[in-house]
C-alpha atoms as a PDB file:
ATOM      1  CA  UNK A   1     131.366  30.867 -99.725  1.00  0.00           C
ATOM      2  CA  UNK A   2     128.612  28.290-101.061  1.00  0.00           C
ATOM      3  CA  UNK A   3     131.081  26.703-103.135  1.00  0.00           C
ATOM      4  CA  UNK A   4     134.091  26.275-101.550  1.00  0.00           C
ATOM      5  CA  UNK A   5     132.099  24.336 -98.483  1.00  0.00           C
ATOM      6  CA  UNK A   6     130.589  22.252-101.206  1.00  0.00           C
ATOM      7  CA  UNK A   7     134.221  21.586-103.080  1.00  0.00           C
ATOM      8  CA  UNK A   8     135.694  20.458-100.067  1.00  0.00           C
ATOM      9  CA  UNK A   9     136.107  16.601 -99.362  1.00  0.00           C
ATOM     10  CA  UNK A  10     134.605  16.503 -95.762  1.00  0.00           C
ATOM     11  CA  UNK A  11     131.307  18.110 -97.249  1.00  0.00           C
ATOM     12  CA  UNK A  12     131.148  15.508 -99.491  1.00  0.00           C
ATOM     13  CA  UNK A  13     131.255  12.832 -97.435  1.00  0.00           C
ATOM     14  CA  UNK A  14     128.677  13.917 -95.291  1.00  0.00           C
ATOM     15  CA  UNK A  15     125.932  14.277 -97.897  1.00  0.00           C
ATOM     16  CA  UNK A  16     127.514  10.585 -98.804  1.00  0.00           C
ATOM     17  CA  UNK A  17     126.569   9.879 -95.747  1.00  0.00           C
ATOM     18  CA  UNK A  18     123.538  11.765 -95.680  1.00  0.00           C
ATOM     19  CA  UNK A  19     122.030   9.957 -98.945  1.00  0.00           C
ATOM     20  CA  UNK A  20     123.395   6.361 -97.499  1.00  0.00           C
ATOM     21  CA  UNK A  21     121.070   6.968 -94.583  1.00  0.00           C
ATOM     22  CA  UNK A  22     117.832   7.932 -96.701  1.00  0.00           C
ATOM     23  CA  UNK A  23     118.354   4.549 -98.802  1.00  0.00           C
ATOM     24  CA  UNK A  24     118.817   2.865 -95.897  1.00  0.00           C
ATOM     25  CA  UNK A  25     115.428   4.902 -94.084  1.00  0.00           C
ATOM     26  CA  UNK A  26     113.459   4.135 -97.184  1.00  0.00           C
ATOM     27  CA  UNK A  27     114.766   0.141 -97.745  1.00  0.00           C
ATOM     28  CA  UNK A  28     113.576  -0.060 -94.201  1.00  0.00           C
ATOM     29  CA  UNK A  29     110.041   1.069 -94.948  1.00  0.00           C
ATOM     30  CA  UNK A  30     109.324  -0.996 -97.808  1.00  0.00           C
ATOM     31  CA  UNK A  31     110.842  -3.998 -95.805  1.00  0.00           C
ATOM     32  CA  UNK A  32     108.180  -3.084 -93.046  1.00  0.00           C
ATOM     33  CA  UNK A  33     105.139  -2.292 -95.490  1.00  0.00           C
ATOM     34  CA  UNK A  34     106.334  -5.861 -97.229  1.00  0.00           C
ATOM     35  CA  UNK A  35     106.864  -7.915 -94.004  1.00  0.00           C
ATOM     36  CA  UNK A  36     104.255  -7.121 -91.838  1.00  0.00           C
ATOM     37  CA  UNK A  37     100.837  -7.922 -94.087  1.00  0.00           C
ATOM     38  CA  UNK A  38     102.885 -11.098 -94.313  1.00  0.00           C
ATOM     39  CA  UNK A  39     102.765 -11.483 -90.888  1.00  0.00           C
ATOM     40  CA  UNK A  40      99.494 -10.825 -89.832  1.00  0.00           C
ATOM     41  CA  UNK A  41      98.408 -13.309 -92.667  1.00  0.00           C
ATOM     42  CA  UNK A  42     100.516 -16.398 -91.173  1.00  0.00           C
ATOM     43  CA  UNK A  43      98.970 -15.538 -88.076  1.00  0.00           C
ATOM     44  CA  UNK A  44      95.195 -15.540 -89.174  1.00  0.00           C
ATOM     45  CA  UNK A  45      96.280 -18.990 -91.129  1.00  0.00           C
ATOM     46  CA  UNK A  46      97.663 -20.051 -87.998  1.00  0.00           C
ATOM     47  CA  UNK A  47      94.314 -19.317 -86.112  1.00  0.00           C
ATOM     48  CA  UNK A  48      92.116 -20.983 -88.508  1.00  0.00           C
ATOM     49  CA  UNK A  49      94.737 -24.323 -88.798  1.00  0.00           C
ATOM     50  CA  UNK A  50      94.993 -24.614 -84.474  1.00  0.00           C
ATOM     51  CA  UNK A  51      93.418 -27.545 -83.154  1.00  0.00           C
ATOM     52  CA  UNK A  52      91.338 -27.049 -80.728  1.00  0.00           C
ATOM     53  CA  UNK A  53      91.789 -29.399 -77.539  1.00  0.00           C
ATOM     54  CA  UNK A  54      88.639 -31.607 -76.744  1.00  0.00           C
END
């Protein structure tokens, strides 16, 4: 039974689909973990550049 729902077309598009999604999940992750110590170090340069009204 196994096999036959794997040989069919529509069960291989929807581990296609499946796998798209984890790349996608994971891309989005490493975006994040890349992006947002990058952020939070423009915004302690930011602090430390400000000029402070006399």
């Amino acid at each position: 039974m196994l096999p036959k729902i794997f040989a069919e077309e529509r069960a291989q598009s929807s581990w296609n689909a499946v796998y798209l999604l984890l790349v996608i999940a994971i891309a989005a992750i490493l975006l994040i973990a890349l992006i947002k110590p990058m952020f939070r170090q423009s915004q302690q340069i930011i602090k430390q550049t400000k000029i402070k009204p006399k």
